[in-house]
C-alpha atoms as a PDB file:
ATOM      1  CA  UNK A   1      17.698   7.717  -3.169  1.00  0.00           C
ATOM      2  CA  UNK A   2      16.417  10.430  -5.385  1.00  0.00           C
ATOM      3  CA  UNK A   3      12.497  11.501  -5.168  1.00  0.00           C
ATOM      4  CA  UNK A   4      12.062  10.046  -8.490  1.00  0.00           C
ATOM      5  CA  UNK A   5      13.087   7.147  -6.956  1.00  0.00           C
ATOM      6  CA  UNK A   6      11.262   7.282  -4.309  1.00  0.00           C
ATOM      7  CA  UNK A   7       7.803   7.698  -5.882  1.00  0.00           C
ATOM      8  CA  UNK A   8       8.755   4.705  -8.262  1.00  0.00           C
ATOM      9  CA  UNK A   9       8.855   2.195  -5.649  1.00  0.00           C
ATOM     10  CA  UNK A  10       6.093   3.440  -3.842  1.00  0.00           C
ATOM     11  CA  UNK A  11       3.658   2.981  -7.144  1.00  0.00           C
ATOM     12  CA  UNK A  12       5.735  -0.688  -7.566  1.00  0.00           C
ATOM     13  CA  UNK A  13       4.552  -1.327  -4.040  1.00  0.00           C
ATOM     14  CA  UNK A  14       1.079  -0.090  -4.374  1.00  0.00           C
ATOM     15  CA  UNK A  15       0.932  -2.302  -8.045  1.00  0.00           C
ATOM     16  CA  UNK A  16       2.161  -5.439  -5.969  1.00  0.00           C
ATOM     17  CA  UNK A  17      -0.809  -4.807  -3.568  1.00  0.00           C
ATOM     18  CA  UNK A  18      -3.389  -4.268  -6.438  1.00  0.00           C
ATOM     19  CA  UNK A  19      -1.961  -7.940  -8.114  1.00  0.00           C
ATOM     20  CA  UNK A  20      -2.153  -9.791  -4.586  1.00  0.00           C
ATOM     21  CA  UNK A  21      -5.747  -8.356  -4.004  1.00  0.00           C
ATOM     22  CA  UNK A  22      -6.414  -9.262  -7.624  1.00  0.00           C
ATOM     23  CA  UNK A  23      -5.352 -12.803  -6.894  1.00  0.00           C
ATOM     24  CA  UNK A  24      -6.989 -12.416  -3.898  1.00  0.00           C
ATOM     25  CA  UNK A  25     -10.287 -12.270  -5.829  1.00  0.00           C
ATOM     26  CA  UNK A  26      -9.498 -14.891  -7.778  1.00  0.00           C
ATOM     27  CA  UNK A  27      -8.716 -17.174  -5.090  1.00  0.00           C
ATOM     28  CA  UNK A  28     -12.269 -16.105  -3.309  1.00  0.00           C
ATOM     29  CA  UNK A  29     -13.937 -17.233  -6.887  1.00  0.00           C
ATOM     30  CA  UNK A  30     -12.948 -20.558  -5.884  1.00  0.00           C
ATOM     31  CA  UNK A  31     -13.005 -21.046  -2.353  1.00  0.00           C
ATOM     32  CA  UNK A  32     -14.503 -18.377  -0.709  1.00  0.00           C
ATOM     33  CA  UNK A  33     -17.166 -16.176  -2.828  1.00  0.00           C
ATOM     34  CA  UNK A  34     -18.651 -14.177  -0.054  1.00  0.00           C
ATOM     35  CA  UNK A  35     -14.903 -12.363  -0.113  1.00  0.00           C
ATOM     36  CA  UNK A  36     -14.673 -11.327  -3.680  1.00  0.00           C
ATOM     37  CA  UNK A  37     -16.582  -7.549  -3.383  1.00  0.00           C
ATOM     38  CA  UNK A  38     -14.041  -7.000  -0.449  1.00  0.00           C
ATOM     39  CA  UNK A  39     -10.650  -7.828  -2.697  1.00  0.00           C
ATOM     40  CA  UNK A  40     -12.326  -5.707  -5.207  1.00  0.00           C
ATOM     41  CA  UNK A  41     -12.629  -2.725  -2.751  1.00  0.00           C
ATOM     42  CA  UNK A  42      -9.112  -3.503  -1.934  1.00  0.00           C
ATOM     43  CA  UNK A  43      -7.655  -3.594  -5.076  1.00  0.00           C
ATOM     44  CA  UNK A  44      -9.370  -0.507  -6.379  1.00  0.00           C
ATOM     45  CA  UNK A  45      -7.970   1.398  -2.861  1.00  0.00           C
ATOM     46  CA  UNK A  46      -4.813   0.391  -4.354  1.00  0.00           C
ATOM     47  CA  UNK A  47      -5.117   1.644  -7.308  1.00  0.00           C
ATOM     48  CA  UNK A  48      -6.208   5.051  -5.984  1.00  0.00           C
ATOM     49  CA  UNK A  49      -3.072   5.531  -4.277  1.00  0.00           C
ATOM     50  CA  UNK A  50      -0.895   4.558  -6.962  1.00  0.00           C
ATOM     51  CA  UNK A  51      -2.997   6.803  -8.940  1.00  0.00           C
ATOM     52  CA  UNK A  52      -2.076   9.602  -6.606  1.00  0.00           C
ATOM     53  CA  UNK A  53       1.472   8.973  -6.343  1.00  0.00           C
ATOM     54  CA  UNK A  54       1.681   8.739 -10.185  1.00  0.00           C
ATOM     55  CA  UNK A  55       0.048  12.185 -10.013  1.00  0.00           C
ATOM     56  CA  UNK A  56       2.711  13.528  -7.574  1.00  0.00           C
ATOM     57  CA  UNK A  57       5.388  11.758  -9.596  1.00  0.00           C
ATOM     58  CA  UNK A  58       3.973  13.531 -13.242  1.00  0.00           C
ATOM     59  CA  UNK A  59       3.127  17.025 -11.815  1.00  0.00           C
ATOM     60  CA  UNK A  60       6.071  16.917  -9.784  1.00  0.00           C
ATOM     61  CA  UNK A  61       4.341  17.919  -6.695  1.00  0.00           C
ATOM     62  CA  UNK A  62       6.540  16.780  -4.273  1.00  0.00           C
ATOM     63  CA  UNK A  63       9.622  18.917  -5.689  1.00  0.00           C
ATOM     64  CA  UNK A  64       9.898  21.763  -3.317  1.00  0.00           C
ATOM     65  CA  UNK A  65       8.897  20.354  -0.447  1.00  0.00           C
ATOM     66  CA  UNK A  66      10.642  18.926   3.033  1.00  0.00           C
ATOM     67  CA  UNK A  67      10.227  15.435   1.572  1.00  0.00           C
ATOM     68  CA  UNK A  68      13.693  16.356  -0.682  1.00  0.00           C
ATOM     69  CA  UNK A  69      15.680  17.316   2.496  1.00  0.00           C
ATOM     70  CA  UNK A  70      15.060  14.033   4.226  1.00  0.00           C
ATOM     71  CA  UNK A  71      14.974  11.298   1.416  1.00  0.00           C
ATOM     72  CA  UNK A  72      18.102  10.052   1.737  1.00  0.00           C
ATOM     73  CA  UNK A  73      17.653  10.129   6.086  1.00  0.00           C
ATOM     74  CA  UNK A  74      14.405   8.205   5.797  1.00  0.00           C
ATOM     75  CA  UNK A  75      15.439   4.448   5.942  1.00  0.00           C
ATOM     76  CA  UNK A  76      12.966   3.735   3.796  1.00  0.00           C
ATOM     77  CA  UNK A  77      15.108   0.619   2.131  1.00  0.00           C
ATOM     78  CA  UNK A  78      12.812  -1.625   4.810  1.00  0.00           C
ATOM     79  CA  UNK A  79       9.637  -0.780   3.279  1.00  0.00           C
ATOM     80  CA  UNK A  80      11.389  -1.714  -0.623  1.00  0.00           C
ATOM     81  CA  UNK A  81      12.284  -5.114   0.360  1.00  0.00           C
ATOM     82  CA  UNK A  82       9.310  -6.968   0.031  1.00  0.00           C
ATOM     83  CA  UNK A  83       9.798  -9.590  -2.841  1.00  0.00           C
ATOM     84  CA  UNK A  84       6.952 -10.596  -5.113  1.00  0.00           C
ATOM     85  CA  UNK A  85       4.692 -12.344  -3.312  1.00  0.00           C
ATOM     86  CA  UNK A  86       4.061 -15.921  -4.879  1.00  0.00           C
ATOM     87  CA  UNK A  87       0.905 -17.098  -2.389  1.00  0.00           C
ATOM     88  CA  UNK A  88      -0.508 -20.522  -2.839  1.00  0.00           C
ATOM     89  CA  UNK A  89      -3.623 -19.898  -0.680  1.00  0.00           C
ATOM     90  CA  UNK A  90      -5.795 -17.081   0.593  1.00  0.00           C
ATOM     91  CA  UNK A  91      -4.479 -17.406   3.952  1.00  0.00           C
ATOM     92  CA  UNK A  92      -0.968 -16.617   2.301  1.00  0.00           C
ATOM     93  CA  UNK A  93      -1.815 -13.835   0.453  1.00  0.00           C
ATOM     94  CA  UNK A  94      -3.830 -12.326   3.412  1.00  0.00           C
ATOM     95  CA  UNK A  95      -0.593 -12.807   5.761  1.00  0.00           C
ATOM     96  CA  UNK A  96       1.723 -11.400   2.952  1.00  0.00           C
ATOM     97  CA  UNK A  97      -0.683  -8.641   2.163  1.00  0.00           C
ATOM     98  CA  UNK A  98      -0.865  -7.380   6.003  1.00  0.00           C
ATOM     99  CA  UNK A  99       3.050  -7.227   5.868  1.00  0.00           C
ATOM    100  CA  UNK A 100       2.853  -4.812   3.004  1.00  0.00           C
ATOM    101  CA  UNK A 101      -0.190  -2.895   4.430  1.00  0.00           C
ATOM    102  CA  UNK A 102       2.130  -2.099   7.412  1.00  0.00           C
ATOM    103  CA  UNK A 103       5.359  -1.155   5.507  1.00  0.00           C
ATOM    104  CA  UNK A 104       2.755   1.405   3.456  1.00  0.00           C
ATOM    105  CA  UNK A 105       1.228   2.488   6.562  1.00  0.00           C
ATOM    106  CA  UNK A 106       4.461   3.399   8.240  1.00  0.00           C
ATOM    107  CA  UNK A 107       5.966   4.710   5.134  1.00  0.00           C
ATOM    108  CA  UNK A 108       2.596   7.466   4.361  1.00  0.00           C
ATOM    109  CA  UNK A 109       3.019   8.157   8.234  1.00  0.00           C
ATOM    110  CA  UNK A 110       6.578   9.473   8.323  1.00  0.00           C
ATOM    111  CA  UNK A 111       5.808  11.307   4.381  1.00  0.00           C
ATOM    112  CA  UNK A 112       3.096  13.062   6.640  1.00  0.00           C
ATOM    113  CA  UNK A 113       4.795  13.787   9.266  1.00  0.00           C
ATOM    114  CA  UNK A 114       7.956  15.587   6.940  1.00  0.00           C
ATOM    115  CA  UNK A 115       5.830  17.280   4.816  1.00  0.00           C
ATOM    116  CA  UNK A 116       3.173  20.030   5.731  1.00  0.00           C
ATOM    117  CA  UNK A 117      -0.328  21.423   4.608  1.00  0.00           C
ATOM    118  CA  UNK A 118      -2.490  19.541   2.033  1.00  0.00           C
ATOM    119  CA  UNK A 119       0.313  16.754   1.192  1.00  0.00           C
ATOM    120  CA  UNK A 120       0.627  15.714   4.806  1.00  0.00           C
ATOM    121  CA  UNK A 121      -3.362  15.288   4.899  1.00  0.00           C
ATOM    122  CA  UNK A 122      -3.321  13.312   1.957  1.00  0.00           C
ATOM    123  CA  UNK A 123      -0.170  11.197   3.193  1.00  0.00           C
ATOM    124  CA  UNK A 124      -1.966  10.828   6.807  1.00  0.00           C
ATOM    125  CA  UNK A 125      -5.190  10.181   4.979  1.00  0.00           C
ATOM    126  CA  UNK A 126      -3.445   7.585   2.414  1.00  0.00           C
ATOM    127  CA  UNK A 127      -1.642   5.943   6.040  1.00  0.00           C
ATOM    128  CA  UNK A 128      -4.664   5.685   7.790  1.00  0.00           C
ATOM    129  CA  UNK A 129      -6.248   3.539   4.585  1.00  0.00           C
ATOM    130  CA  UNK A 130      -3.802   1.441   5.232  1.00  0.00           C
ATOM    131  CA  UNK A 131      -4.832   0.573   8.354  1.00  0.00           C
ATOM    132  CA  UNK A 132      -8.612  -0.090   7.520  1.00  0.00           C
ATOM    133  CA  UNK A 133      -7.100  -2.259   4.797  1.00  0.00           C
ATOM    134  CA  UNK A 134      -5.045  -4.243   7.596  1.00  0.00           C
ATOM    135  CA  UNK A 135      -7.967  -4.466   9.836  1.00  0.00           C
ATOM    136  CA  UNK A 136     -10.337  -5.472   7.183  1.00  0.00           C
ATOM    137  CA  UNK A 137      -7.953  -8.478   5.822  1.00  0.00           C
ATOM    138  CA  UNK A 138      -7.521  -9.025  10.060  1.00  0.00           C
ATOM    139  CA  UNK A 139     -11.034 -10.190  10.099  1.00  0.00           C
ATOM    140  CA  UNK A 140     -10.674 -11.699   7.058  1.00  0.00           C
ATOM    141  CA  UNK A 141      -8.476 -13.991   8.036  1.00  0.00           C
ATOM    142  CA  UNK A 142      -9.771 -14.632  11.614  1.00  0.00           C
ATOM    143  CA  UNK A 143     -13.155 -15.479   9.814  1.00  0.00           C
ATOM    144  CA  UNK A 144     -11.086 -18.199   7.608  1.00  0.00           C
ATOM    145  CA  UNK A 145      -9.668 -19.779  10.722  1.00  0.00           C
ATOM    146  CA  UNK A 146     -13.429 -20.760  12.128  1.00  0.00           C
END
């Protein structure tokens, strides 16, 4: 896999998050309106980071770094597999959209671990977002269940 490559499916991934949350808020419209402000927070954290990785991808910022060295070691094919997510209910979408939050979490965590300085603050930022997505949609979720 080239970096190119790379940075491609990560902003595919991060778009496929922004479209669930987007359903998300649709689906809150309907059955649950007290959610809708927290998909939109969601979706617009998605956005940032494919925002940023667009950045990196047009400015070429991750050129010259460690990341190049290690793409093709990084068995990253697990995080790419996730098909498009076709959720009938909220409950769905949360349970599919906690799957992705954890491929993106583990997949910012290992970019921050490669590379060094201001890009591995941003990836370890960008992975720990991740995780306060996960944990918000958590309680989501736990609050539909009651």
């Amino acid at each position: 896999m080239k970096l190119e490559e790379l940075l491609q499916k990560i902003v595919h991934q991060e778009n496929e998050l922004y479209n669930l949350y987007k359903l998300g808020e649709t689906f809150a419209t309907y059955e649950h309106p007290s959610l809708i402000e927290h998909f939109q927070w969601l979706a617009s954290e998605e956005l940032r980071h494919k925002n940023t990785i667009e950045k990196f991808s047009s400015e070429k910022t991750l050129e010259k770094t460690a990341v190049i060295d290690y793409v093709d070691s990084l068995s990253l094919e697990p995080y790419f597999q996730d098909e498009r997510a076709e959720p009938q209910t909220l409950t769905d979408l949360i349970l599919e959209a906690l799957i992705r939050e954890k491929h993106s979490y583990e997949l910012y965590k290992k970019l921050s671990q490669i590379l060094s300085g201001s890009l591995s603050e941003i990836f370890n930022m960008m992975a720990q977002e991740e995780l306060k997505h996960a944990y918000r949609l958590k309680i989501i979720y736990e609050g539909l269940e009651e």
